[in-house]
C-alpha atoms as a PDB file:
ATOM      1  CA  UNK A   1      83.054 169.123 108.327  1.00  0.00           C
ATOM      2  CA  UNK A   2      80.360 169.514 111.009  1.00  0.00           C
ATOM      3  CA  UNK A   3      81.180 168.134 114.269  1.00  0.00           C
ATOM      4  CA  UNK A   4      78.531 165.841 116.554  1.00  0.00           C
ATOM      5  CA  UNK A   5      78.607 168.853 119.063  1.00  0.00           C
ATOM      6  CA  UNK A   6      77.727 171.370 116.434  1.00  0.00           C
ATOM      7  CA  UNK A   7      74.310 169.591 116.018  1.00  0.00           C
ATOM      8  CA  UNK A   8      73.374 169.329 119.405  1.00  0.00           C
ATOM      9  CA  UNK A   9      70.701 172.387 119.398  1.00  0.00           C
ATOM     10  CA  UNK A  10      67.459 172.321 120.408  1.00  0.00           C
ATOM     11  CA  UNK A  11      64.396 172.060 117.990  1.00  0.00           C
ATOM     12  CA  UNK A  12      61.917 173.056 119.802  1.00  0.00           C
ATOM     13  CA  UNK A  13      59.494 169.891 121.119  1.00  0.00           C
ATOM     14  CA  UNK A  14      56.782 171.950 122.920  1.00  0.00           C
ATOM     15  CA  UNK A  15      58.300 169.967 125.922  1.00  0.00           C
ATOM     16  CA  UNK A  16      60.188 171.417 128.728  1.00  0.00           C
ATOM     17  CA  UNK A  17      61.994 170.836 132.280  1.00  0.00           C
ATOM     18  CA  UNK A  18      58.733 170.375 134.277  1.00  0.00           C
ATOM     19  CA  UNK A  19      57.156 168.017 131.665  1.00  0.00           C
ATOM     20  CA  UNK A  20      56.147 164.903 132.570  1.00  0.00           C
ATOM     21  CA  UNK A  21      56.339 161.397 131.004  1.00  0.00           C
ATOM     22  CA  UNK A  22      52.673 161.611 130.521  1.00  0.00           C
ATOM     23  CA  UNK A  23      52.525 164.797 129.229  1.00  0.00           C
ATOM     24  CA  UNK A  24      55.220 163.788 126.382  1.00  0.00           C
ATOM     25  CA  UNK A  25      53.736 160.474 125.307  1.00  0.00           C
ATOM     26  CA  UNK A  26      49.833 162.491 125.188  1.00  0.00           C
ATOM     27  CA  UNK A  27      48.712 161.396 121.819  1.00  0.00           C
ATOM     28  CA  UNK A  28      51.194 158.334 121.303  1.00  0.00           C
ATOM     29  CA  UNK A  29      49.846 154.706 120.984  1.00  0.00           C
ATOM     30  CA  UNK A  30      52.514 152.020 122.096  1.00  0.00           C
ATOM     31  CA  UNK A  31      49.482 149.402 121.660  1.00  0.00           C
ATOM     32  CA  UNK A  32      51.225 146.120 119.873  1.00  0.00           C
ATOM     33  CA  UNK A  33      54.718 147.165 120.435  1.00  0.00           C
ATOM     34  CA  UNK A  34      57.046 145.829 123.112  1.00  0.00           C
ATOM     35  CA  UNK A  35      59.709 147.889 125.167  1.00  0.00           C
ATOM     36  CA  UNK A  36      62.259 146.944 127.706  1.00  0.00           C
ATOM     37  CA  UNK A  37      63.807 148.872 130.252  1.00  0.00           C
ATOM     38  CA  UNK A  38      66.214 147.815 132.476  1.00  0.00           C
ATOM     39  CA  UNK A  39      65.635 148.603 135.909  1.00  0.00           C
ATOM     40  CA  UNK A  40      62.525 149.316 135.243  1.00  0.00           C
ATOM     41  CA  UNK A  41      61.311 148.351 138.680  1.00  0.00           C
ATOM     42  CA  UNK A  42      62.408 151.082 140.773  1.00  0.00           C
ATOM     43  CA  UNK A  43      62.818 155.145 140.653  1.00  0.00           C
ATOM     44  CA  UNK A  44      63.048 156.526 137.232  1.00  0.00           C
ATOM     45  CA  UNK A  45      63.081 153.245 135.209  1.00  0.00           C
ATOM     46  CA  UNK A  46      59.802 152.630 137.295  1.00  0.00           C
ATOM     47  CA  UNK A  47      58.159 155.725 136.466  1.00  0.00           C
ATOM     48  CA  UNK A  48      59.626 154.756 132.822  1.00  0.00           C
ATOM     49  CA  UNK A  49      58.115 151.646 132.737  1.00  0.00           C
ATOM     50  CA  UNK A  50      54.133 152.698 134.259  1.00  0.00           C
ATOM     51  CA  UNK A  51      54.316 155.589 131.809  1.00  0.00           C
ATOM     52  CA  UNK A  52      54.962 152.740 128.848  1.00  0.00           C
ATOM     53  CA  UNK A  53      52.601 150.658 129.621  1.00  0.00           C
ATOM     54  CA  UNK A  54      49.628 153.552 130.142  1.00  0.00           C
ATOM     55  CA  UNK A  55      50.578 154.322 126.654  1.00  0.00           C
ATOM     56  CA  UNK A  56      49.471 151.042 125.610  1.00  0.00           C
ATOM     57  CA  UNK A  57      52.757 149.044 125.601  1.00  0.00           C
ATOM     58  CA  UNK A  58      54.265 145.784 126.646  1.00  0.00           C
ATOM     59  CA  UNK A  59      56.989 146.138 129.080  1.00  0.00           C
ATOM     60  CA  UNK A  60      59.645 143.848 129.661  1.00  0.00           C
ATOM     61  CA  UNK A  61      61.684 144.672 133.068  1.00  0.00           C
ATOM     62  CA  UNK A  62      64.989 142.588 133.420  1.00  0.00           C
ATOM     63  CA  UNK A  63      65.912 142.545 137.151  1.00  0.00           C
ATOM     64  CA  UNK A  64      68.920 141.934 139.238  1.00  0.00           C
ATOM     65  CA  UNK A  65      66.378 141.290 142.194  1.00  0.00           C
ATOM     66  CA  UNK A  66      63.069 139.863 140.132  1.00  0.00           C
ATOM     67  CA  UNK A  67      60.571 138.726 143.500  1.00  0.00           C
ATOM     68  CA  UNK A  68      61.658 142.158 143.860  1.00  0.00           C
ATOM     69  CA  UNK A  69      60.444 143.716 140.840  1.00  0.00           C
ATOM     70  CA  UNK A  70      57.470 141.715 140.657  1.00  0.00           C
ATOM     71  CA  UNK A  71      56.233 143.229 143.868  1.00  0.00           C
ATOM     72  CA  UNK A  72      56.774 146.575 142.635  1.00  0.00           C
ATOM     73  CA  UNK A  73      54.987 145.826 139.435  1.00  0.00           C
ATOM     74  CA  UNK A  74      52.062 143.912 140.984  1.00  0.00           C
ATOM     75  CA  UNK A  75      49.000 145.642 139.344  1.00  0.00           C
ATOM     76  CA  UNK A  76      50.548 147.139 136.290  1.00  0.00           C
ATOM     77  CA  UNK A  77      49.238 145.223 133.416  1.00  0.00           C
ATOM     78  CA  UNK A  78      51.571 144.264 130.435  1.00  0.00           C
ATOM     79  CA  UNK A  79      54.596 143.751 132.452  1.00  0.00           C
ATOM     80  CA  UNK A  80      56.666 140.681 132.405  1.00  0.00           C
ATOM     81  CA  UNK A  81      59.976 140.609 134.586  1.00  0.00           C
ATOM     82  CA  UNK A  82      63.016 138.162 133.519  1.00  0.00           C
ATOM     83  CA  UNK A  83      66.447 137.814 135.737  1.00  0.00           C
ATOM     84  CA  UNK A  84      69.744 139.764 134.181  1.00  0.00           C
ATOM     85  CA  UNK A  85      72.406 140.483 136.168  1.00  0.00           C
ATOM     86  CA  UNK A  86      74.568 143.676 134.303  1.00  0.00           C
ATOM     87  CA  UNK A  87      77.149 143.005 136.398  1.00  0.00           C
ATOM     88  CA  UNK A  88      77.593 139.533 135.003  1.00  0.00           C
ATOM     89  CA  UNK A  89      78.428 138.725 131.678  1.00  0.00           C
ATOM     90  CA  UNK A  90      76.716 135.445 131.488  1.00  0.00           C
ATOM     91  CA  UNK A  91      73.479 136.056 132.867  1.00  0.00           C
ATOM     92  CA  UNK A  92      73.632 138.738 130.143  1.00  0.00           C
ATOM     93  CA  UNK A  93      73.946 136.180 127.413  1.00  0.00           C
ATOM     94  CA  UNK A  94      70.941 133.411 129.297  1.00  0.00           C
ATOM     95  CA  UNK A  95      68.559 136.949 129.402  1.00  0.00           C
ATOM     96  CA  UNK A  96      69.236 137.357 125.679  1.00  0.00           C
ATOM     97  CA  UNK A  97      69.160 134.019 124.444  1.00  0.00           C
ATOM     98  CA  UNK A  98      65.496 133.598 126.631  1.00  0.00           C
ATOM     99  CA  UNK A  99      64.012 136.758 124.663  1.00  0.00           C
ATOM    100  CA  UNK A 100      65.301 135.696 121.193  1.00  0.00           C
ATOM    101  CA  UNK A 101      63.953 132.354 121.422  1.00  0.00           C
ATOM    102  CA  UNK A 102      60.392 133.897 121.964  1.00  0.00           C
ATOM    103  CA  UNK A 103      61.268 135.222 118.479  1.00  0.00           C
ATOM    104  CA  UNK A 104      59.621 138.430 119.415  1.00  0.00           C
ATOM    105  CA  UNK A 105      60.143 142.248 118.205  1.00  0.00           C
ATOM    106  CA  UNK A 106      61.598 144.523 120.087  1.00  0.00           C
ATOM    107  CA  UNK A 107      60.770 148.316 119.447  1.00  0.00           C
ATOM    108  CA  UNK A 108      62.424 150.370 122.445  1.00  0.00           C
ATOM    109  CA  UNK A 109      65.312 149.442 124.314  1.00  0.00           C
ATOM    110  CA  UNK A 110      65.702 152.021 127.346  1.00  0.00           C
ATOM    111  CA  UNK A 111      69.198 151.494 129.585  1.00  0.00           C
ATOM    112  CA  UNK A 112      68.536 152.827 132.392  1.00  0.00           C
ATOM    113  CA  UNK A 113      69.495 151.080 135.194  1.00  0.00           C
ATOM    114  CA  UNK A 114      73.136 151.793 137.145  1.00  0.00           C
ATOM    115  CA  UNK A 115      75.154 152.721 140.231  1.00  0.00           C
ATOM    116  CA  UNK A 116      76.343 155.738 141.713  1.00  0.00           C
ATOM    117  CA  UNK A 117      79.231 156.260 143.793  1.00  0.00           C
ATOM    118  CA  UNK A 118      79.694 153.126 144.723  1.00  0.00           C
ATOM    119  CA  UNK A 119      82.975 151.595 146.783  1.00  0.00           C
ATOM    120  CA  UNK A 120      85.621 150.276 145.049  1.00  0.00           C
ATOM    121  CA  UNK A 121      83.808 146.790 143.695  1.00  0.00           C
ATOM    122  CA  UNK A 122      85.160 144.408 140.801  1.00  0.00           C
ATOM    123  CA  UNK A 123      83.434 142.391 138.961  1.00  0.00           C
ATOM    124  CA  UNK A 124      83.835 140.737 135.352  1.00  0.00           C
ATOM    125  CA  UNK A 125      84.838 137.434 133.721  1.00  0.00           C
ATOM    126  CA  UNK A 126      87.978 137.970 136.344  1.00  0.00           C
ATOM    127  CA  UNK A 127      87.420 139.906 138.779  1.00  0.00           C
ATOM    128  CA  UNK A 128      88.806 143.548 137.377  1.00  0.00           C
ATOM    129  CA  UNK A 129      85.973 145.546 135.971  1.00  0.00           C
ATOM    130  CA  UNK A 130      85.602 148.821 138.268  1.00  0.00           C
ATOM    131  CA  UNK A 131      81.358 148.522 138.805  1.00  0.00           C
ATOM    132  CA  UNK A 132      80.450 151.473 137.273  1.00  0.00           C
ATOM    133  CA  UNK A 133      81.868 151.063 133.864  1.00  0.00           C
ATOM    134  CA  UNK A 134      80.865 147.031 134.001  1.00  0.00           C
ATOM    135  CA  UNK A 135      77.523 147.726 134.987  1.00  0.00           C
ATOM    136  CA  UNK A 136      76.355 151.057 133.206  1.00  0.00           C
ATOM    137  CA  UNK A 137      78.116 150.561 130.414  1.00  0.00           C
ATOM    138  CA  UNK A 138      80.033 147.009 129.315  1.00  0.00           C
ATOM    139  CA  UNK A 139      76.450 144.904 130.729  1.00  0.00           C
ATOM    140  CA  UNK A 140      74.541 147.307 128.539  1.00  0.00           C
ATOM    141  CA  UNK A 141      76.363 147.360 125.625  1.00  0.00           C
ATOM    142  CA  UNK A 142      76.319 143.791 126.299  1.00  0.00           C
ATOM    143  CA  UNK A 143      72.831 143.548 125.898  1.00  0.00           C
ATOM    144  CA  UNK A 144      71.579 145.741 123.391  1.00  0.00           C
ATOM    145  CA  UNK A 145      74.127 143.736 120.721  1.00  0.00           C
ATOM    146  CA  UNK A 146      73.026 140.392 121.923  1.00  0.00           C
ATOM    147  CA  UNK A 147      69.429 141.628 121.205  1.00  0.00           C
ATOM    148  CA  UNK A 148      70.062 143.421 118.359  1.00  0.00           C
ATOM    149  CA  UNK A 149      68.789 140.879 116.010  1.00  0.00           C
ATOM    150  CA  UNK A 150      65.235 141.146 117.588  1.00  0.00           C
ATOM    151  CA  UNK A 151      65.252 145.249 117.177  1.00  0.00           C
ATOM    152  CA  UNK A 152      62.759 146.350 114.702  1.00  0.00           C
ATOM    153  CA  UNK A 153      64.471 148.940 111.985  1.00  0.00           C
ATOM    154  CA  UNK A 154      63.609 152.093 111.409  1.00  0.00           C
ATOM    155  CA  UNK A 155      63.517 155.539 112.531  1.00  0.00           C
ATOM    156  CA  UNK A 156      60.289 153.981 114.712  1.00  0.00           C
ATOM    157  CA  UNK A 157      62.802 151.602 116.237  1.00  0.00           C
ATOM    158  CA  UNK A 158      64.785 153.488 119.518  1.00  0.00           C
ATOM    159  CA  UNK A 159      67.671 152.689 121.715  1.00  0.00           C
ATOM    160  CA  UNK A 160      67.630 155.054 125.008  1.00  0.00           C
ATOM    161  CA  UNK A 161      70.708 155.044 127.060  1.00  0.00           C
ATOM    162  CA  UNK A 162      70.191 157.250 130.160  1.00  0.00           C
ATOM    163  CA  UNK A 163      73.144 159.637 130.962  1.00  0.00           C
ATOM    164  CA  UNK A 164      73.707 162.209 133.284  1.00  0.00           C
ATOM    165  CA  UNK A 165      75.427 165.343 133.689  1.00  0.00           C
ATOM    166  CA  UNK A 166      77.633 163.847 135.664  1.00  0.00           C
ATOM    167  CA  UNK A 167      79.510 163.229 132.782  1.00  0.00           C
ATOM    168  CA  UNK A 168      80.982 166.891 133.268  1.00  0.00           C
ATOM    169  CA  UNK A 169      83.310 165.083 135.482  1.00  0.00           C
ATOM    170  CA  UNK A 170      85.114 162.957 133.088  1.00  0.00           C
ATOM    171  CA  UNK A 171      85.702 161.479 129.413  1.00  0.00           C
ATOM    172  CA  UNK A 172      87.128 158.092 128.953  1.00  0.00           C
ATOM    173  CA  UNK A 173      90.468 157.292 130.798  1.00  0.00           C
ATOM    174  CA  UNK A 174      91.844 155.328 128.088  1.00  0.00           C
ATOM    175  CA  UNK A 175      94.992 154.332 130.375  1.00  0.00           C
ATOM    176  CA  UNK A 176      93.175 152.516 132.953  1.00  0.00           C
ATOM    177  CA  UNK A 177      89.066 152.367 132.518  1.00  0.00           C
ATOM    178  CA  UNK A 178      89.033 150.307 135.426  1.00  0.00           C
ATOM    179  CA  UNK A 179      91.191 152.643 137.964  1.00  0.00           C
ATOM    180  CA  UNK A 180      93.355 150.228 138.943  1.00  0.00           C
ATOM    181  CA  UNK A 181      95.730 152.951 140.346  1.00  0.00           C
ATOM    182  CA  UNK A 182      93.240 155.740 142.191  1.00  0.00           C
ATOM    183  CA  UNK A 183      89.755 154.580 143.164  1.00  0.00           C
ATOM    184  CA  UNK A 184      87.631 157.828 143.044  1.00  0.00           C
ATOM    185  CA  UNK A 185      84.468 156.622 143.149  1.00  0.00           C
ATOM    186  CA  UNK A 186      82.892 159.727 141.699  1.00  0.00           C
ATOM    187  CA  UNK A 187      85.393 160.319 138.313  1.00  0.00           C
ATOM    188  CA  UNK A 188      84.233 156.240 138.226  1.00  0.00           C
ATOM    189  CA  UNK A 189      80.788 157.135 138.236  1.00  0.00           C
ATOM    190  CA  UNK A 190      81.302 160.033 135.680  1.00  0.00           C
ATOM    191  CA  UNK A 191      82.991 157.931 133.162  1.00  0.00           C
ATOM    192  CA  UNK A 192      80.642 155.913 132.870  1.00  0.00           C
ATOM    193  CA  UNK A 193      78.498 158.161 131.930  1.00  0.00           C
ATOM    194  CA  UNK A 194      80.251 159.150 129.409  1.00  0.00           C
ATOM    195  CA  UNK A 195      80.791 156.085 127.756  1.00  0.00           C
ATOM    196  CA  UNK A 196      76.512 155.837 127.958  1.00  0.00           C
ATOM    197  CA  UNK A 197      76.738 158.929 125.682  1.00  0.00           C
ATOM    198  CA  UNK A 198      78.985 157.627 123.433  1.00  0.00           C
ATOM    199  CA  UNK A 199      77.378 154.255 123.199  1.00  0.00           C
ATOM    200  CA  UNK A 200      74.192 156.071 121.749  1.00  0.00           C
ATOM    201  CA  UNK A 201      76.971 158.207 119.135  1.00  0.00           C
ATOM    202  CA  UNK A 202      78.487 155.275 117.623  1.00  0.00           C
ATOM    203  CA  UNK A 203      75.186 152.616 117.607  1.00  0.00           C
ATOM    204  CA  UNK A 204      73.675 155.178 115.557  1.00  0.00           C
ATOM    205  CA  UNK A 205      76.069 155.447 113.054  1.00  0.00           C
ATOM    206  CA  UNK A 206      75.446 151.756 112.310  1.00  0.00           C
ATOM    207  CA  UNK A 207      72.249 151.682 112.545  1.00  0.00           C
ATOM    208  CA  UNK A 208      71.948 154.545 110.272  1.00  0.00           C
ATOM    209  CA  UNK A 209      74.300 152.813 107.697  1.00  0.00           C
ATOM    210  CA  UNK A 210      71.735 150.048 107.923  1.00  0.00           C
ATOM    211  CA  UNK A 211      68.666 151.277 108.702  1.00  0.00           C
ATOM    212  CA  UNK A 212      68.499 150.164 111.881  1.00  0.00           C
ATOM    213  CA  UNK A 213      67.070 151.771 114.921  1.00  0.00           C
ATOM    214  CA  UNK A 214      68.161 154.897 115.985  1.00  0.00           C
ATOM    215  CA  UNK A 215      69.513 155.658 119.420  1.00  0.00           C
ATOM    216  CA  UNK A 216      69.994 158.699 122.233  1.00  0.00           C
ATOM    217  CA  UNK A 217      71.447 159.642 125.340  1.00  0.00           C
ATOM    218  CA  UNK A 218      69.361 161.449 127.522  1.00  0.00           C
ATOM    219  CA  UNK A 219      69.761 163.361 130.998  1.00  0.00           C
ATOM    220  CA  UNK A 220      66.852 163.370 132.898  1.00  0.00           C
ATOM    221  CA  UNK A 221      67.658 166.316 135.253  1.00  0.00           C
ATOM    222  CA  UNK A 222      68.813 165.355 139.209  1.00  0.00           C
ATOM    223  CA  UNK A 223      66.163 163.446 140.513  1.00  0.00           C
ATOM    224  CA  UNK A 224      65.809 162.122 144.278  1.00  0.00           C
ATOM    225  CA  UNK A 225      65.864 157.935 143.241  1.00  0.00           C
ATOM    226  CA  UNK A 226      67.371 154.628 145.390  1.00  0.00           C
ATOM    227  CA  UNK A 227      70.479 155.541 142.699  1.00  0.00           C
ATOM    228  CA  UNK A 228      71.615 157.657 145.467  1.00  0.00           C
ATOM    229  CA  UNK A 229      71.590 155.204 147.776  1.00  0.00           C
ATOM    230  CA  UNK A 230      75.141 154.651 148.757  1.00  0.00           C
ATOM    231  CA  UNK A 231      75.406 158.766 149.316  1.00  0.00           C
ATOM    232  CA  UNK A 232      74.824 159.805 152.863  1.00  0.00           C
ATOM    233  CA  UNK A 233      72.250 162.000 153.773  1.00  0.00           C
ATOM    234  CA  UNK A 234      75.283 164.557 154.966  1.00  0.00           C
ATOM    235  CA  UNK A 235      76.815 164.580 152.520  1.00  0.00           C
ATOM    236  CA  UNK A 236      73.749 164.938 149.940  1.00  0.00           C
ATOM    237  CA  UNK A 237      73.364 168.134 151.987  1.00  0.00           C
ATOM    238  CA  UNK A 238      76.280 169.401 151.599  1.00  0.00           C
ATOM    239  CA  UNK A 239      76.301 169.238 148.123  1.00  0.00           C
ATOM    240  CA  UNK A 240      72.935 170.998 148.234  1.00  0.00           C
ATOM    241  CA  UNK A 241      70.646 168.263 146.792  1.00  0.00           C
ATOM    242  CA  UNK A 242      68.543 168.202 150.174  1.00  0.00           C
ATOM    243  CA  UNK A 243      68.205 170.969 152.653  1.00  0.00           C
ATOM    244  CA  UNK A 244      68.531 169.599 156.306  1.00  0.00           C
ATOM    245  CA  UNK A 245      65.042 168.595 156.438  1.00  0.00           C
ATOM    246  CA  UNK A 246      65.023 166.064 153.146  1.00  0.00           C
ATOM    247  CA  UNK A 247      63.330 168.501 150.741  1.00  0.00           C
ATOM    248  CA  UNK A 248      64.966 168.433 147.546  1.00  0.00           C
ATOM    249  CA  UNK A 249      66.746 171.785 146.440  1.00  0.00           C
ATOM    250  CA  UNK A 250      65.247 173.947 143.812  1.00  0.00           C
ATOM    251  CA  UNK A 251      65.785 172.350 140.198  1.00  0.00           C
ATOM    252  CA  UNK A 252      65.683 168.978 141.442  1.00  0.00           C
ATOM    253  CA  UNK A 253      62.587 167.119 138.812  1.00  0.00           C
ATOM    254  CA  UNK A 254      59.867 164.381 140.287  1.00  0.00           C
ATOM    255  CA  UNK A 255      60.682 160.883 139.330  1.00  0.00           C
ATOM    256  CA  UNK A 256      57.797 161.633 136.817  1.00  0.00           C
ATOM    257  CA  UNK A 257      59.547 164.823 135.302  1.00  0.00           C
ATOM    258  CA  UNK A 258      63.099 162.939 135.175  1.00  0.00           C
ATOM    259  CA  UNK A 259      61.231 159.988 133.231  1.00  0.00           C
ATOM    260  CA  UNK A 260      59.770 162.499 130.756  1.00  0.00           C
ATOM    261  CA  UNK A 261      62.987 163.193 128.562  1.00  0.00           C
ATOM    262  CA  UNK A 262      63.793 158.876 128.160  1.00  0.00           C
ATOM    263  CA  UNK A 263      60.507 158.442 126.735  1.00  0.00           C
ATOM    264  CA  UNK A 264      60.218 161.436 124.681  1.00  0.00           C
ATOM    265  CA  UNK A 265      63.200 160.261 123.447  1.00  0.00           C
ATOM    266  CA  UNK A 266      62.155 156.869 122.962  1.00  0.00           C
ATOM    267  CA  UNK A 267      58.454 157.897 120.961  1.00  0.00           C
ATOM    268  CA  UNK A 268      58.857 161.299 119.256  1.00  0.00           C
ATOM    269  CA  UNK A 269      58.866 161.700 115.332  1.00  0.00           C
ATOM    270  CA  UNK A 270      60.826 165.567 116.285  1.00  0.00           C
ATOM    271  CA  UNK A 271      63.976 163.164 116.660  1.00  0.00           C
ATOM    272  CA  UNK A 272      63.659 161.009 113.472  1.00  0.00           C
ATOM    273  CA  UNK A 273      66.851 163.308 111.671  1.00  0.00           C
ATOM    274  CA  UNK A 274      68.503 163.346 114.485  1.00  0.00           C
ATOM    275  CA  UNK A 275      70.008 159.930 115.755  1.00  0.00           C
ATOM    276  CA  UNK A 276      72.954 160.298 118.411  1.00  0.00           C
ATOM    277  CA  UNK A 277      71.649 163.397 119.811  1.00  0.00           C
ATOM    278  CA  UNK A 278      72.037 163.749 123.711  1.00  0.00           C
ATOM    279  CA  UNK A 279      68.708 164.912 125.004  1.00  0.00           C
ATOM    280  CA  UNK A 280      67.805 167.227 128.075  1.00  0.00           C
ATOM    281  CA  UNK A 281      64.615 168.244 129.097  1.00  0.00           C
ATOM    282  CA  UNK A 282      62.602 166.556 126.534  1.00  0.00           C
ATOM    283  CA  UNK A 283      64.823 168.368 123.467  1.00  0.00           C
ATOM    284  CA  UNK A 284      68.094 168.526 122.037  1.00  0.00           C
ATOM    285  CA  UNK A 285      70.455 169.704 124.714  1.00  0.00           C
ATOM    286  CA  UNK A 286      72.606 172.526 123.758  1.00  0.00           C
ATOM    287  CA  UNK A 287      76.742 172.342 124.189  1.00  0.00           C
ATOM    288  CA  UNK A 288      77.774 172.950 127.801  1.00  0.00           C
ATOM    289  CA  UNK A 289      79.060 176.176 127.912  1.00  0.00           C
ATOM    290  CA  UNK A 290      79.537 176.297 132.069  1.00  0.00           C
ATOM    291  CA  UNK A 291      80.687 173.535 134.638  1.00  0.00           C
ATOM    292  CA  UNK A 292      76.935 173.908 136.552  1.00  0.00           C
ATOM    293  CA  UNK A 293      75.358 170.617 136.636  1.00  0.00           C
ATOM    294  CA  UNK A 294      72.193 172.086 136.897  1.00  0.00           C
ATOM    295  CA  UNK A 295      72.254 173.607 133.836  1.00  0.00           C
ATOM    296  CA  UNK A 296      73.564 171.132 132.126  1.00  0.00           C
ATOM    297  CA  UNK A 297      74.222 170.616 128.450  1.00  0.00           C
ATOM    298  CA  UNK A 298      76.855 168.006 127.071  1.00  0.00           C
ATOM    299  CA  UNK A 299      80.427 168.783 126.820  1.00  0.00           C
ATOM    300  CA  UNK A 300      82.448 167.738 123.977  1.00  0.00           C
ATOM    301  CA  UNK A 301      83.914 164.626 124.936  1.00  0.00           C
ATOM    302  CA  UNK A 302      80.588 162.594 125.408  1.00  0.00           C
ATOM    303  CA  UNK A 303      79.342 163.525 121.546  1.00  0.00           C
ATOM    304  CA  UNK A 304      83.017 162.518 119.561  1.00  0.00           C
ATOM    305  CA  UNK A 305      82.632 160.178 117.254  1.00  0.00           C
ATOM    306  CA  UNK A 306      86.185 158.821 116.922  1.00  0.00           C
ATOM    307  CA  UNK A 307      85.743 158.402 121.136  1.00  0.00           C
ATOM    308  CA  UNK A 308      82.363 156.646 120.377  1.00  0.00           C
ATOM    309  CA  UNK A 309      84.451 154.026 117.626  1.00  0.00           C
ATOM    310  CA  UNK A 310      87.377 153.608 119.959  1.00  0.00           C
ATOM    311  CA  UNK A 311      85.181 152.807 123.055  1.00  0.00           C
ATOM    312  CA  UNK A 312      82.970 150.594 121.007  1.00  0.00           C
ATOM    313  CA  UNK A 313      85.914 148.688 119.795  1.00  0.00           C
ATOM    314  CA  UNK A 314      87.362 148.433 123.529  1.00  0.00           C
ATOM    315  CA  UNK A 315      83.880 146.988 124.643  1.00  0.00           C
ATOM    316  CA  UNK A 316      83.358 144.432 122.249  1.00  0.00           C
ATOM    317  CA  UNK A 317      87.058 143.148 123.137  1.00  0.00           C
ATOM    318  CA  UNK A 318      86.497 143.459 126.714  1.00  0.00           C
ATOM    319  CA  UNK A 319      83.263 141.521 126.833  1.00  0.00           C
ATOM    320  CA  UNK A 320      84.576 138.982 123.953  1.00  0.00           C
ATOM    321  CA  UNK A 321      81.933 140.026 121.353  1.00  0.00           C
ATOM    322  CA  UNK A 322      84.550 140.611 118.738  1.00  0.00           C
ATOM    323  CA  UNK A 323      82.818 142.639 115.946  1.00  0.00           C
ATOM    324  CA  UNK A 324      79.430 143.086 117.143  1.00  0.00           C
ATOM    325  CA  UNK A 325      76.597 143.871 114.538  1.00  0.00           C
ATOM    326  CA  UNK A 326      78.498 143.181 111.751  1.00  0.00           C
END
């Protein structure tokens, strides 16, 4: 039987590392269809969202911080912002509920926004979700199944979750997802980007069984963004993302090159056969065969499918959504 990792080769887009959002969506009209991105207001989701909306479509931008998303929109035409807090499972539901009752179609859903090495912070219905995997993962998964009923079908209709190689670091630590015993705020951040990967495996399988819309996980490449805000400029150096003067190192993308792959993603016919697929560089990334970053690829662990079910099945108990889309 063919394995999830065996079909993660490239195809050959025309597309490459140093393309830009506006060089993947040349020849694409998004006029009359409606996206959403979450944090869509600030580094790559911004980019994201401006590169949307030159392509013709309307953006919807849920915001933690909306007068603060507003500002950063002001000018962009076909923008509307609404409040969600990912962190909260409530304001999740009130965001949802809002956008259903306009009774409108949705035709991309891109999850990008998240934390990064954050300290130790709990949040949740009681007070135990570890941030990363609450926020990046359990408030999006969250989401996309509460607005599942207003996603369009079809291989037209996309679901974007935005990944990272950082998933190299970790798959899903099934004995305590919310590192109760061990705080490491990195393996946190890692895992959860995992579990963004294998979100996109297992929502494609059902929407495939019934034709729904298909969905990714995408890298972008290492970007320079505010996701890196809780990283000190010393240390960023020492891990060789900045020299000592702020310039990033060599292989780092512009916002607008690390926005390129998410809406390629999101628009291109290329990927119509090939629902699941984690993307890099605006194609089909290839199996990680190193531990370099840089050169990323997807290891093995953020492509199974029986991880994808059994994560899927832990989420929908966790946030009390029972069997969700069925």
């Amino acid at each position: 039987m063919t394995t999830r990792q065996e079909l993660q080769h490239r195809i050959g887009s025309g597309f490459g590392a140093l393309s830009t959002a506006d060089d993947v969506l040349g020849g694409i009209d998004l006029s009359g269809r409606t996206a959403l991105v979450t944090g869509g207001y600030s580094g790559l989701g911004l980019e994201i969202t401006r590169a949307l909306v030159r392509a013709g479509a309307h953006v919807v931008v849920p915001a933690r911080r909306p007068r603060i998303a507003e500002e950063a929109l002001r000018g962009t035409a076909r923008v509307e912002v609404g409040a969600l807090d990912l962190a909260d499972q409530e304001s999740v539901r009130l965001f949802a509920d809002r956008f259903l009752a306009t009774h409108r179609v949705l035709d991309i859903l891109v999850s990008n926004a998240g934390v990064m090495a954050c300290p130790e912070t709990r949040v949740g219905p009681d007070g135990t979700w570890e941030s990363h995997f609450a926020i990046n993962h359990l408030g999006h998964f969250a989401l996309v199944n509460r607005l599942y009923p207003a996603l369009s079908r079809g291989t037209d209709a996309r679901v974007v979750s935005v990944a990272s190689s950082g998933h190299f670091l970790s798959g899903i630590r099934w004995a305590d997802p919310h590192f109760h015993e061990g705080y490491d705020r990195w393996l946190a951040y890692a895992q959860s980007k995992t579990a963004n990967a294998l979100f996109a495996v297992h929502l494609d399988s059902l929407g495939a069984a019934g034709a729904g819309p298909r969905a990714f996980a995408v890298h972008p490449g290492s970007i320079l963004t505010p996701l890196q805000r809780h990283i000190p400029r010393a240390e960023q150096i020492a891990q060789g993302w900045v020299t000592a003067d702020g310039t990033p190192a060599q292989g780092f993308k512009t916002p607008a090159q690390g926005a390129a792959t998410a809406v390629w993603a999101a628009t291109s016919p290329l990927l119509d056969a090939h629902g699941g697929a984690y993307c890099q560089d605006c194609d089909i990334a290839e199996p990680a065969l190193t531990d370099d970053m840089l050169i990323g690829g997807v290891k093995p662990w953020a492509t199974d499918p029986e991880a994808a079910a059994r994560l899927w099945q832990l989420s929908a108990e966790l946030t009390g959504l029972g069997n969700p889309l069925r």
